[in-house]
N, C-alpha and C. Protein backbone atom coordinates (compact mmCIF):
# COMPACT_ATOMS: atom_id res chain seq x y z
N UNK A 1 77.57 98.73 129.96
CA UNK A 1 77.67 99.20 128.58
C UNK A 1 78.49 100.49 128.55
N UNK A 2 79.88 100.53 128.28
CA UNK A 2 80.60 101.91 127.31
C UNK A 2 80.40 102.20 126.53
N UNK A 3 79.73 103.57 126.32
CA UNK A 3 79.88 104.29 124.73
C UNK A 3 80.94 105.43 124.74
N UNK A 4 81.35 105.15 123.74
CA UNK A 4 82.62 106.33 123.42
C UNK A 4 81.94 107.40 122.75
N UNK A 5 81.73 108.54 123.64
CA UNK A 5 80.88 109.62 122.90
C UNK A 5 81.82 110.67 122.09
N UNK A 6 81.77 110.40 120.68
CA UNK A 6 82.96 111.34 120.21
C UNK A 6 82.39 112.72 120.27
N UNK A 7 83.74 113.31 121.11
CA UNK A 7 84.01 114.98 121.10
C UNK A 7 85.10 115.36 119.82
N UNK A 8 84.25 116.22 118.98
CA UNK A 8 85.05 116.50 117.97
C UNK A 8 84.30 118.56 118.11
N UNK A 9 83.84 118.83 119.06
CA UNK A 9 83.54 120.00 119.42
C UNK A 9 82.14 120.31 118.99
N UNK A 10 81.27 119.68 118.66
CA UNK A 10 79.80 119.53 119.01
C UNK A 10 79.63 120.04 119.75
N UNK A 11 78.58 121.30 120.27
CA UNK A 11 78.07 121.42 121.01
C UNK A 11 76.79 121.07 121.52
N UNK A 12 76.23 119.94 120.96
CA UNK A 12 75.25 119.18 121.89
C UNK A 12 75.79 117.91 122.26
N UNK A 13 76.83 117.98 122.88
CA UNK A 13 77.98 116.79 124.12
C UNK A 13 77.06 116.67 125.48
N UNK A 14 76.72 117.35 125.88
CA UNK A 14 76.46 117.46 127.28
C UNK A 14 75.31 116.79 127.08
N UNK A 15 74.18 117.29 126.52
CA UNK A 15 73.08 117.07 126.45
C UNK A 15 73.14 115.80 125.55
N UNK A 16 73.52 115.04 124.96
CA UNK A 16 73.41 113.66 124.74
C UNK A 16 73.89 112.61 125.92
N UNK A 17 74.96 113.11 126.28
CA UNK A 17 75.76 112.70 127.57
C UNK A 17 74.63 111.93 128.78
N UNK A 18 74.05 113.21 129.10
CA UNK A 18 72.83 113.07 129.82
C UNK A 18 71.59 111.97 129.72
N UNK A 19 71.20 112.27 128.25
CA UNK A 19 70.37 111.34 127.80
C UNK A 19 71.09 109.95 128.26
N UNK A 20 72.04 109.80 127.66
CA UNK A 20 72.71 108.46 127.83
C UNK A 20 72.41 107.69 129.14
N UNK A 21 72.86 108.70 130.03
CA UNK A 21 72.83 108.53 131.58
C UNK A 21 71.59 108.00 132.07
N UNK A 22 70.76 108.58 131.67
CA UNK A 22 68.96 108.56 132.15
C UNK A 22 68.56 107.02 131.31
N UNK A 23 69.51 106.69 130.04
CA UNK A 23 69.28 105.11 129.54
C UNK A 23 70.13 104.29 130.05
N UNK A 24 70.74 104.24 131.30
CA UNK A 24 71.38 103.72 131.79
C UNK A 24 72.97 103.27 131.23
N UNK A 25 73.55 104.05 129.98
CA UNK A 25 74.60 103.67 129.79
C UNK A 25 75.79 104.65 130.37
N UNK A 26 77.10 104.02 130.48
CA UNK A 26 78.02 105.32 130.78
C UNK A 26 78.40 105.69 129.56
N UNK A 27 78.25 106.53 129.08
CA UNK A 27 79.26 107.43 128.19
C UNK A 27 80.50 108.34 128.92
N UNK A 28 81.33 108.08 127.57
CA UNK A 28 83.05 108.46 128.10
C UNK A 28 83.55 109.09 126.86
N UNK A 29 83.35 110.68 127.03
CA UNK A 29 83.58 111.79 125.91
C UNK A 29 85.31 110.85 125.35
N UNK A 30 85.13 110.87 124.38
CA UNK A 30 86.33 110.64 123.62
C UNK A 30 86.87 111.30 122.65
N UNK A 31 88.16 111.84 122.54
CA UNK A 31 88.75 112.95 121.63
C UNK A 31 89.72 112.39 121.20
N UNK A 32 90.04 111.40 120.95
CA UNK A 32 91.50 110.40 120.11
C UNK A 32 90.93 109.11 120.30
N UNK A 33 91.52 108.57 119.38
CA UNK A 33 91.95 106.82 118.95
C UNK A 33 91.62 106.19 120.25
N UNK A 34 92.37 106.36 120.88
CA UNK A 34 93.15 105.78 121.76
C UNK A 34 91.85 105.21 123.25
N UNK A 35 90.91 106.12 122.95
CA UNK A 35 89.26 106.53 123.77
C UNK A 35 88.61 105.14 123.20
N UNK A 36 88.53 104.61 121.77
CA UNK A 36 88.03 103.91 121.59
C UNK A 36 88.07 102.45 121.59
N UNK A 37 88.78 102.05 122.57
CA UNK A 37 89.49 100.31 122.93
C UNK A 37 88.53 100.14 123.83
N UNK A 38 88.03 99.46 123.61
CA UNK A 38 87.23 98.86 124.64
C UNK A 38 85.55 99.18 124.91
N UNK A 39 84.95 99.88 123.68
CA UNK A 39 84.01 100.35 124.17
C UNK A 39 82.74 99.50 123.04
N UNK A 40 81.79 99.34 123.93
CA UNK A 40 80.77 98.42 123.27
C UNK A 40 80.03 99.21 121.93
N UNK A 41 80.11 100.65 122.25
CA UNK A 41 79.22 101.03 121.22
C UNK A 41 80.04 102.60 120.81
N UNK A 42 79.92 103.34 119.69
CA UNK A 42 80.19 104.60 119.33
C UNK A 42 79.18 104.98 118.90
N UNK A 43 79.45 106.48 119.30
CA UNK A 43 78.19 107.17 119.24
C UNK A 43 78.98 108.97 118.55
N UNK A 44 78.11 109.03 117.27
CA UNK A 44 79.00 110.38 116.57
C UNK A 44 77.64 111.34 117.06
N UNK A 45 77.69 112.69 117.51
CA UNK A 45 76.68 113.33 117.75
C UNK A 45 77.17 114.58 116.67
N UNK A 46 75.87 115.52 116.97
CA UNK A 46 76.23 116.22 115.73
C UNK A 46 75.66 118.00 115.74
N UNK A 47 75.75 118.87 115.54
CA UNK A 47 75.68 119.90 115.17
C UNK A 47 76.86 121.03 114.22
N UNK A 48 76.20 121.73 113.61
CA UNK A 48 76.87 122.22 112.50
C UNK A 48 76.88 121.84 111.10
N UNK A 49 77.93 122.25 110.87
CA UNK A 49 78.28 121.62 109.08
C UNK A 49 78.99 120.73 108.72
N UNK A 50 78.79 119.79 107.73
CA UNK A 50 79.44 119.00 107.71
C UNK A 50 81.22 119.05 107.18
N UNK A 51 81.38 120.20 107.01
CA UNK A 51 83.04 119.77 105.94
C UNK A 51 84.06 120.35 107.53
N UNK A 52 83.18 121.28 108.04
CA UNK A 52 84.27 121.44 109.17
C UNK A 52 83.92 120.18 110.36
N UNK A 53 83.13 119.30 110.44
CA UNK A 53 83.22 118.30 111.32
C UNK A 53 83.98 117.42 110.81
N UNK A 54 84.08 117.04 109.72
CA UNK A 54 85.01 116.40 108.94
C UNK A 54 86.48 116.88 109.28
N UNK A 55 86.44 117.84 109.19
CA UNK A 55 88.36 118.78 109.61
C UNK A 55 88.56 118.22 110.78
N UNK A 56 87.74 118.44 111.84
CA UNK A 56 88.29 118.51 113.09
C UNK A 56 88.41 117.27 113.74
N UNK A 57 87.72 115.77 112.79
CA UNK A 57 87.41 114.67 113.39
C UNK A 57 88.95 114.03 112.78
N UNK A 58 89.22 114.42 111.37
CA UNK A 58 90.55 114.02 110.57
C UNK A 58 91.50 114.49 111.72
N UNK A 59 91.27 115.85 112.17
CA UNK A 59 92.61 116.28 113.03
C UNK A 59 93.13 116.04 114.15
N UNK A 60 92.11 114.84 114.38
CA UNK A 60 92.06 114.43 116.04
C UNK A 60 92.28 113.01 115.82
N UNK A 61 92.20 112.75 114.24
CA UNK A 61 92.89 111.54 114.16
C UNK A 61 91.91 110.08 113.91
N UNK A 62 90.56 110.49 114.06
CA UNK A 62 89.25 109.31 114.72
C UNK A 62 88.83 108.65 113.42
N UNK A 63 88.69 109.27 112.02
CA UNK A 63 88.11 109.18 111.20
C UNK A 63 88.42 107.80 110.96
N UNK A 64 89.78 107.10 110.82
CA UNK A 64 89.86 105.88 110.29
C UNK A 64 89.61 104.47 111.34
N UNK A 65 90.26 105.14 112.68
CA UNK A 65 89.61 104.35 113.55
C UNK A 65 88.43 103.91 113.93
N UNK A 66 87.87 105.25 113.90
CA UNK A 66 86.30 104.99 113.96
C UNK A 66 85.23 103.70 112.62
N UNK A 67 85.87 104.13 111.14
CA UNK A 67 85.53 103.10 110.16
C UNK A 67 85.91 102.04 110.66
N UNK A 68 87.15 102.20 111.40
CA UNK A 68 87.61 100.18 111.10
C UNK A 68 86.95 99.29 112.36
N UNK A 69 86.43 100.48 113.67
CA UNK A 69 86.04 99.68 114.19
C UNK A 69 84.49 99.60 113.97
N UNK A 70 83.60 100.42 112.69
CA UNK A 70 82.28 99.86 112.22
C UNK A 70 82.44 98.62 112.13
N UNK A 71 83.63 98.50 111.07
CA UNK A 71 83.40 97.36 109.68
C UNK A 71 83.96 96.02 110.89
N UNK A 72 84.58 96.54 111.87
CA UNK A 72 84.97 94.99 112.05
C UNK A 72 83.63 94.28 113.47
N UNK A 73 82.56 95.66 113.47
CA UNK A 73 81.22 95.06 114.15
C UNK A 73 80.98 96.15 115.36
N UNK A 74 81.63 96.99 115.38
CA UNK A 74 81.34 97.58 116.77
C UNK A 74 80.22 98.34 116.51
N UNK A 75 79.04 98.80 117.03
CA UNK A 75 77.92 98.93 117.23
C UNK A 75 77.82 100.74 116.74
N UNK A 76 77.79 101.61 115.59
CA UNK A 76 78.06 102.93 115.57
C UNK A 76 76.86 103.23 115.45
N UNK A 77 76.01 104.34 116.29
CA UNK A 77 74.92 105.25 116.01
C UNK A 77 76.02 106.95 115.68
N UNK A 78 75.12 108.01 114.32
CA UNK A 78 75.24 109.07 114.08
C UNK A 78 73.70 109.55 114.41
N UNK A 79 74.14 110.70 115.01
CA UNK A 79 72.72 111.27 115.65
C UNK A 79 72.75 112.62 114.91
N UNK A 80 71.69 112.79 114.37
CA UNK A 80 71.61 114.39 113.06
C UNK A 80 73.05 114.58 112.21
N UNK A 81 73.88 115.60 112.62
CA UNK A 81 75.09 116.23 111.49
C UNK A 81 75.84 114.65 111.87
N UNK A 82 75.93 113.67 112.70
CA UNK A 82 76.44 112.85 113.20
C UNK A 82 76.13 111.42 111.86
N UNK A 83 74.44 111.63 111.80
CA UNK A 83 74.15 110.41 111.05
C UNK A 83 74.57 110.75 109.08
N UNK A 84 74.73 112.41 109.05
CA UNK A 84 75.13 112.53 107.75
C UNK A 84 76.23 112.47 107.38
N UNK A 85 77.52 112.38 108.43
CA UNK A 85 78.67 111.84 108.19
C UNK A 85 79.15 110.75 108.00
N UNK A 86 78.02 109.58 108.10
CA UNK A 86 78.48 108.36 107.77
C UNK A 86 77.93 107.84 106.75
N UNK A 87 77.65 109.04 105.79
CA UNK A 87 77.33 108.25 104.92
C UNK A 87 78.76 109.24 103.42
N UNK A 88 79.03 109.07 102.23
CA UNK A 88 79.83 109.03 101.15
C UNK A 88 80.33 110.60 101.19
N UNK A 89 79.58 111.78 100.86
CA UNK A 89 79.47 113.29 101.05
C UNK A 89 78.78 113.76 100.83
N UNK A 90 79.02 115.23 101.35
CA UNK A 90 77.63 116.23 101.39
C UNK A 90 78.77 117.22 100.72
N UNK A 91 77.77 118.06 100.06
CA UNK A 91 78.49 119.63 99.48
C UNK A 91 78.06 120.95 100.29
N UNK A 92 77.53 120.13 101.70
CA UNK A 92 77.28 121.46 103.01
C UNK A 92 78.92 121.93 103.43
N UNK A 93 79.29 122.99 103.04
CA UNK A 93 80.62 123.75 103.38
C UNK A 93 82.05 123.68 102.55
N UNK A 94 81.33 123.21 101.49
CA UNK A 94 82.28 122.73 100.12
C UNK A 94 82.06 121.07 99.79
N UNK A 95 82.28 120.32 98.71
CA UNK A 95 82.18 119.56 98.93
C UNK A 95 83.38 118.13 99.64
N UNK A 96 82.98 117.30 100.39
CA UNK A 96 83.81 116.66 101.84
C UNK A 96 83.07 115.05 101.63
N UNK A 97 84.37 114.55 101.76
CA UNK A 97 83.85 113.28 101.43
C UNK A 97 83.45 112.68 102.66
N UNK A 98 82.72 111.99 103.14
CA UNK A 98 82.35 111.59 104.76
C UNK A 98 83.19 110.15 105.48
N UNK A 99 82.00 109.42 106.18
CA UNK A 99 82.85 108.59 106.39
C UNK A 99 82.88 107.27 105.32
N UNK A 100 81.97 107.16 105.01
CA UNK A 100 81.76 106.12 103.49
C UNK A 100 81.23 104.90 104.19
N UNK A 101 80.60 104.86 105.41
CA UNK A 101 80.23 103.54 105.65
C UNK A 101 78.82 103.14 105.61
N UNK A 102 78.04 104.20 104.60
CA UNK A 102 76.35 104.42 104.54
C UNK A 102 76.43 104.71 103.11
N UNK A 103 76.07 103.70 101.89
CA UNK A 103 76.34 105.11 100.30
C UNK A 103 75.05 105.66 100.07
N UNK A 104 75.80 106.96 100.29
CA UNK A 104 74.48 107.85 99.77
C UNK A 104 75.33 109.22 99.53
N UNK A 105 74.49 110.59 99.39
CA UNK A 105 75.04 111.31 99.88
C UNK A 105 74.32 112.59 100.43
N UNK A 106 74.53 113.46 100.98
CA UNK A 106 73.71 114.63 101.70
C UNK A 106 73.64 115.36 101.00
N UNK A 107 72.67 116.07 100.94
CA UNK A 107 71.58 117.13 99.97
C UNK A 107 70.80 118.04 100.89
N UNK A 108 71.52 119.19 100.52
CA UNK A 108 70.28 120.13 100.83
C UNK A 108 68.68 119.68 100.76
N UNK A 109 67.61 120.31 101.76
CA UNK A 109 66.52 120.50 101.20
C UNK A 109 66.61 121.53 100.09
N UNK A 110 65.06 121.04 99.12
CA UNK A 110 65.39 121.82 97.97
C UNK A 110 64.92 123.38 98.05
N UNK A 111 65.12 124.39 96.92
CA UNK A 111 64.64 125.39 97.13
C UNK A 111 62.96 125.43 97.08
N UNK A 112 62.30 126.02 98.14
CA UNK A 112 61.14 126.30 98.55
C UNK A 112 60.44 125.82 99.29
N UNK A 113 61.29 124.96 100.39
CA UNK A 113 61.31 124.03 101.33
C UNK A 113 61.82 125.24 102.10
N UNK A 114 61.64 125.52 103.93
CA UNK A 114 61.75 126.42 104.89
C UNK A 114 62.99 125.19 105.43
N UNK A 115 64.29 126.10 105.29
CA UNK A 115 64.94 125.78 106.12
C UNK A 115 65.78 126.95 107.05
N UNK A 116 66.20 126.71 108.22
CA UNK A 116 66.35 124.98 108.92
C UNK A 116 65.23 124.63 109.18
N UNK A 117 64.71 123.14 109.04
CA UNK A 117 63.79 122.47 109.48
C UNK A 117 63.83 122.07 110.55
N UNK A 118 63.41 122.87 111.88
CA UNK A 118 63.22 122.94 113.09
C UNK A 118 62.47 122.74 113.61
N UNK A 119 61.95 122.13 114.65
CA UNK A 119 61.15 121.64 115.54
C UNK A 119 60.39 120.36 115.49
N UNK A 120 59.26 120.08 116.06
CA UNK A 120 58.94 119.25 115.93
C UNK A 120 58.19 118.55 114.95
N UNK A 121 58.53 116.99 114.28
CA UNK A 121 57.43 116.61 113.32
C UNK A 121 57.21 115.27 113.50
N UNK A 122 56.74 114.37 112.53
CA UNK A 122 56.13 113.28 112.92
C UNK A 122 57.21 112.21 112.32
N UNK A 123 57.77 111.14 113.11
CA UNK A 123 58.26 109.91 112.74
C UNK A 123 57.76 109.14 111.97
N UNK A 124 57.61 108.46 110.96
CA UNK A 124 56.58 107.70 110.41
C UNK A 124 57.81 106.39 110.00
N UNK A 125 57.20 105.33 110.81
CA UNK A 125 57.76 103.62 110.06
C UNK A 125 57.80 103.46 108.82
N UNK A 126 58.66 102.75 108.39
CA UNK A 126 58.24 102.22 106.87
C UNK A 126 58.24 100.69 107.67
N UNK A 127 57.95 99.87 108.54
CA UNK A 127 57.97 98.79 108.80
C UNK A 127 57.51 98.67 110.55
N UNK A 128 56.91 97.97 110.91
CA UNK A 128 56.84 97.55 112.20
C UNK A 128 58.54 96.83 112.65
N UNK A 129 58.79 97.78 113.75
CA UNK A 129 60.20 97.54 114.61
C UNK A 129 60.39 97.69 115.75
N UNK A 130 60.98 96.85 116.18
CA UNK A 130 61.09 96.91 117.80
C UNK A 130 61.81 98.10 118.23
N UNK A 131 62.37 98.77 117.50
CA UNK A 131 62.92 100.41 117.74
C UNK A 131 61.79 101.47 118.13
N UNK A 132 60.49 100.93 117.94
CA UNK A 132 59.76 101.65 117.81
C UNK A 132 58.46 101.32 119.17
N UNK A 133 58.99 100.04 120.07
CA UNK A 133 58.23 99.65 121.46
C UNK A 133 58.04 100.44 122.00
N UNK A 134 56.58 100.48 122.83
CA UNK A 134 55.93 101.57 123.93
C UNK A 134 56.02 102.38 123.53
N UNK A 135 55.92 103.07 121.79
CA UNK A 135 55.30 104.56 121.28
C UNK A 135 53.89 104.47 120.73
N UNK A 136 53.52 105.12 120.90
CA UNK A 136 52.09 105.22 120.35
C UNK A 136 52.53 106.22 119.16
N UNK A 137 51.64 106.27 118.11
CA UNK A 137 51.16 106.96 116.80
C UNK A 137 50.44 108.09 117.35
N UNK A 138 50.60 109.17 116.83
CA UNK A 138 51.87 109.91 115.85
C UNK A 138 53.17 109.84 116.79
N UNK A 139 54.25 109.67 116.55
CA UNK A 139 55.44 109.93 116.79
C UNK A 139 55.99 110.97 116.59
N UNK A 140 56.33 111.77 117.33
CA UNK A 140 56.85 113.01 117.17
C UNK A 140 58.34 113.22 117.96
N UNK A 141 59.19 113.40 117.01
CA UNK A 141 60.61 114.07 117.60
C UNK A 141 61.10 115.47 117.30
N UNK A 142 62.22 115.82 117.28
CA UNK A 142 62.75 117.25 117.28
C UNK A 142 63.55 117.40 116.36
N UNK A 143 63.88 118.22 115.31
CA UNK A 143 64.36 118.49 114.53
C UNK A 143 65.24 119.51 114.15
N UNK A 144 66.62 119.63 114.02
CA UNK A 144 66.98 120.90 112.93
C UNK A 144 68.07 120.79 112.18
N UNK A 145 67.93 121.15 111.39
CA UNK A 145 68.93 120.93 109.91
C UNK A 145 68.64 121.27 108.87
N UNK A 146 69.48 121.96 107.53
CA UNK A 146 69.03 122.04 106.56
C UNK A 146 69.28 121.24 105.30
N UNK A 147 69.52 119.93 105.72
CA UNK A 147 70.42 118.92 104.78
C UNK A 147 69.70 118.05 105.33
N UNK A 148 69.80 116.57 103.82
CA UNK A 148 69.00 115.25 104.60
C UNK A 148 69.90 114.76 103.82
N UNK A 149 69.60 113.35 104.17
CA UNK A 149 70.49 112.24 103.46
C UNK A 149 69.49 111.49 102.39
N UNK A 150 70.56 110.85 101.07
CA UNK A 150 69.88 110.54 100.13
C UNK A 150 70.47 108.97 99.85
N UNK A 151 70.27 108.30 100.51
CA UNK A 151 70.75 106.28 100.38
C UNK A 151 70.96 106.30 98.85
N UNK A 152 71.67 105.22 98.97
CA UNK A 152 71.83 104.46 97.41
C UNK A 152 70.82 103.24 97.57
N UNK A 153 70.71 102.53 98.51
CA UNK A 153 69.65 101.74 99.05
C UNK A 153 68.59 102.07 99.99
N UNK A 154 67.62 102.11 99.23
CA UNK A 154 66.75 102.26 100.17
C UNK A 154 66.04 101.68 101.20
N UNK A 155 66.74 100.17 101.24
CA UNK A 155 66.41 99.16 102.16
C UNK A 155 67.43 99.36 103.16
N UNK A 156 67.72 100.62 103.49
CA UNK A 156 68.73 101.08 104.37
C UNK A 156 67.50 101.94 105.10
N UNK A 157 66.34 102.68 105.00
CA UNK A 157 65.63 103.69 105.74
C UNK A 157 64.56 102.71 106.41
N UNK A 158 64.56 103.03 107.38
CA UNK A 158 63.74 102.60 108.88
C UNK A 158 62.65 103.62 108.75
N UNK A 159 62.88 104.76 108.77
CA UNK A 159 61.57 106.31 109.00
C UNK A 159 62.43 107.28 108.43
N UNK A 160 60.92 107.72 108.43
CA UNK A 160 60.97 108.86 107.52
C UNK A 160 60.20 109.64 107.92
N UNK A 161 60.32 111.01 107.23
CA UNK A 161 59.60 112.02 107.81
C UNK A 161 59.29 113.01 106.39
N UNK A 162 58.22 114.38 106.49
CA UNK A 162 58.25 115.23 105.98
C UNK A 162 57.86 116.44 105.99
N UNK A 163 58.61 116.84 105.08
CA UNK A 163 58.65 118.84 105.23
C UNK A 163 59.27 119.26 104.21
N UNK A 164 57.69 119.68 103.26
CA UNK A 164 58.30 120.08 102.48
C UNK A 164 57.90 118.75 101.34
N UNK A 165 59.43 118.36 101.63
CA UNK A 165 59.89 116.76 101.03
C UNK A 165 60.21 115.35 102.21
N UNK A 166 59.54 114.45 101.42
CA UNK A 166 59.71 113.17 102.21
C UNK A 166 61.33 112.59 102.15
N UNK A 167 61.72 112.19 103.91
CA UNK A 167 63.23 112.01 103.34
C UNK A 167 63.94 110.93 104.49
N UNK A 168 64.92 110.48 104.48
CA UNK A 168 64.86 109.39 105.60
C UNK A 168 65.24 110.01 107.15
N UNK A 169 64.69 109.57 108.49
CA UNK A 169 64.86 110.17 109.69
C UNK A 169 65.98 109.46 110.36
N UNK A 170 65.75 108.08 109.90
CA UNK A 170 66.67 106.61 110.73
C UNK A 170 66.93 105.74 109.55
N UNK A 171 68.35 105.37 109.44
CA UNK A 171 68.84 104.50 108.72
C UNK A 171 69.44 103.61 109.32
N UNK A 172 69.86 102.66 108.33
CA UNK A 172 70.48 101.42 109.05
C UNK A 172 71.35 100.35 107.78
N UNK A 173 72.59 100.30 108.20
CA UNK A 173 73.19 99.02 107.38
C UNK A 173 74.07 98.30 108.62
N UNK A 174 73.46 97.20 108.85
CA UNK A 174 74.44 95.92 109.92
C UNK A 174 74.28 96.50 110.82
N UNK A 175 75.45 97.16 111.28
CA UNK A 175 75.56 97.72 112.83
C UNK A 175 75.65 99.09 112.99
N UNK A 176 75.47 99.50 111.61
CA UNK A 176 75.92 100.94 111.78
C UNK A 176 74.46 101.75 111.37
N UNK A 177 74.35 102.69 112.53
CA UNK A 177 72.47 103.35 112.45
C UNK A 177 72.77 104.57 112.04
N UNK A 178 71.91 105.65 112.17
CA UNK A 178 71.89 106.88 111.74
C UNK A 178 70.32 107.37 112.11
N UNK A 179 70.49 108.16 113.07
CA UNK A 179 68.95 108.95 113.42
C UNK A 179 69.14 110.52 113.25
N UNK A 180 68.91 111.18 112.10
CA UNK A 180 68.55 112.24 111.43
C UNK A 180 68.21 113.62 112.69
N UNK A 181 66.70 112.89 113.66
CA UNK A 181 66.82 113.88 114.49
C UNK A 181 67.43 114.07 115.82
N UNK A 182 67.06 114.82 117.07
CA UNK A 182 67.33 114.74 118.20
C UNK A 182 67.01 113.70 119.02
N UNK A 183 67.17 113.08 119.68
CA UNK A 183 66.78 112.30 120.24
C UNK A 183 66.86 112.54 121.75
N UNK A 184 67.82 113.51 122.24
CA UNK A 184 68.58 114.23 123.71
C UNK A 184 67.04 115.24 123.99
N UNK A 185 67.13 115.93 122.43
CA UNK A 185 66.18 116.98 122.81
C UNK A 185 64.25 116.46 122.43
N UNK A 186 64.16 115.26 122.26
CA UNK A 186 62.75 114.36 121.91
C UNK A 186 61.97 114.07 123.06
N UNK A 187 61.89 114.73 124.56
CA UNK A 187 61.32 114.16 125.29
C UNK A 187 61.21 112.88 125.97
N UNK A 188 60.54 112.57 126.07
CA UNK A 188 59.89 111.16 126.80
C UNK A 188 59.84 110.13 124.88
N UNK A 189 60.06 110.38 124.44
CA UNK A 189 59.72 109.76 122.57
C UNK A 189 61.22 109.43 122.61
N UNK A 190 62.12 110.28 122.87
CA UNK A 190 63.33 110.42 122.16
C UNK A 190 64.17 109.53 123.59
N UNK A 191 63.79 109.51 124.95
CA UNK A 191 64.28 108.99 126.09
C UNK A 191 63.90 107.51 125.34
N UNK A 192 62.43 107.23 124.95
CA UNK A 192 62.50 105.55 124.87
C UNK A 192 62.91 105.05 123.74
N UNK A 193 63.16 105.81 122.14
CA UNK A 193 63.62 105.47 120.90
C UNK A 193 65.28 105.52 121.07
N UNK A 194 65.96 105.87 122.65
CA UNK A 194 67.34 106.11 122.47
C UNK A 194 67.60 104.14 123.65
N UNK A 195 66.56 104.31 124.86
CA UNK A 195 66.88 103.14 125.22
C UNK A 195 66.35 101.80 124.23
N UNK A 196 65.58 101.94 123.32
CA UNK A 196 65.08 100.99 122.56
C UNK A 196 66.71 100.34 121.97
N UNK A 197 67.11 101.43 120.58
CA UNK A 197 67.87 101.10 120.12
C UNK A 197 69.43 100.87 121.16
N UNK A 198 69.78 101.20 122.08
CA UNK A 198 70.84 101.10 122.72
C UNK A 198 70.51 99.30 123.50
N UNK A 199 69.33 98.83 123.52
CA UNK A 199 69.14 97.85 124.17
C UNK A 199 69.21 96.60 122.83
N UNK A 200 68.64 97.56 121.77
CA UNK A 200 69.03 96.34 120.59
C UNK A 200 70.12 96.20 119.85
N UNK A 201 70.86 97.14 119.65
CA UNK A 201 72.24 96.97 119.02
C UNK A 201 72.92 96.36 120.11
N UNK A 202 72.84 96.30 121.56
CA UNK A 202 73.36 95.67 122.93
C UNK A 202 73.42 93.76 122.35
N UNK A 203 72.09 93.85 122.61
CA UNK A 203 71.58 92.20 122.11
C UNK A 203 71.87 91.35 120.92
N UNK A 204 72.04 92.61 119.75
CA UNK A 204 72.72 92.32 118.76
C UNK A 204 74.15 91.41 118.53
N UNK A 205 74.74 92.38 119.13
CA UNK A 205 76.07 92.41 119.53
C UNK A 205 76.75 91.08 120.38
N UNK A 206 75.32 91.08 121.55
CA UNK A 206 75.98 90.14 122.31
C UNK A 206 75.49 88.54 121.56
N UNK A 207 74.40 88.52 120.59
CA UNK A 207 74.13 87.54 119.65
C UNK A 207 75.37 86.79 118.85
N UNK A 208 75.91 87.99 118.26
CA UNK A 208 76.68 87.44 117.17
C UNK A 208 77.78 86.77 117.66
């Protein structure tokens, strides 16, 4: 299994990298087009804001490649600032239109809500899923951000979480996912919710 781990200057690269490694896939940092031929799965990781990840992903050229190879099936997870770029825009750093392949759009938490919403909180299903094998209840992952995402469908949210306000953690349309929190930095939770889904979008894939 190749994942094309896009480097668009994230600094949590390494530390997803790793994770990857420990789920048995290779990841292969990719910074142009040209990174993404051949690779079973993409993977957008994420820290910061969204309008300058947007700049630097346009300037490196990935943005359209990266859509065309969603839509034509290739397997895309966004992990936190990662999963809010694929969805329409956010007005975190002006407002920036994203990648458009999730409709919704990103929203601040509201005022009187503590942000950044950091650390750890509880995963909660909206459905029994095999994303969710060999965890026991409560589910707890890692968190930080001060923005969530807001679907146009809500038969797009897998989990959810709250603080504050209830809001989605993991989304999903076809092939293209979105997990809100850490998953690098989730422990032993976030090691088996990263091989879960890397083993089912795998199977997916090799289904269709």
């Amino acid at each position: 299994m190749r994942i094309a781990l896009i480097d668009y200057g994230a600094g949590n690269l390494r530390s997803v990298a790793r994770a990857l490694a420990r789920a048995g896939a290779n990841a292969a940092l990719v910074s142009g087009p040209d990174g993404l031929r051949g690779a079973d799965i993409i993977m957008v990781p994420g820290v910061g804001a969204f309008a300058s990840a947007m700049r630097r992903l346009r300037a490196a050229g990935l943005v359209e490649p990266i859509g065309e190879a969603a839509r034509a099936g290739t397997p895309l997870i966004g992990l936190c600032l990662g999963m809010q770029l694929l969805f329409d825009e956010s007005g975190e750093g002006g407002q920036t239109q994203g990648f458009g392949l999730l409709a919704g759009k990103v929203i601040r938490l509201p005022a009187g809500v503590k942000v950044p919403h950091m650390g750890w909180n509880t995963l909660e299903a909206r459905s029994p899923d095999p994303l969710f094998d060999g965890l026991a209840e409560p589910i707890f992952v890692y968190f930080v951000h001060s923005y969530v995402v807001a679907p146009d469908d809500p038969r797009t949210v897998v989990a959810e979480t709250t603080h504050g306000v209830r809001f989605p953690v993991i989304v999903r349309a076809g092939t293209v996912w979105g997990l809100q929190f850490h998953p690098e930095k989730s422990s032993r939770t976030g090691a088996t919710l990263l091989r879960n889904l890397l083993a089912r979008v795998t199977a997916e894939r090799a289904s269709a």
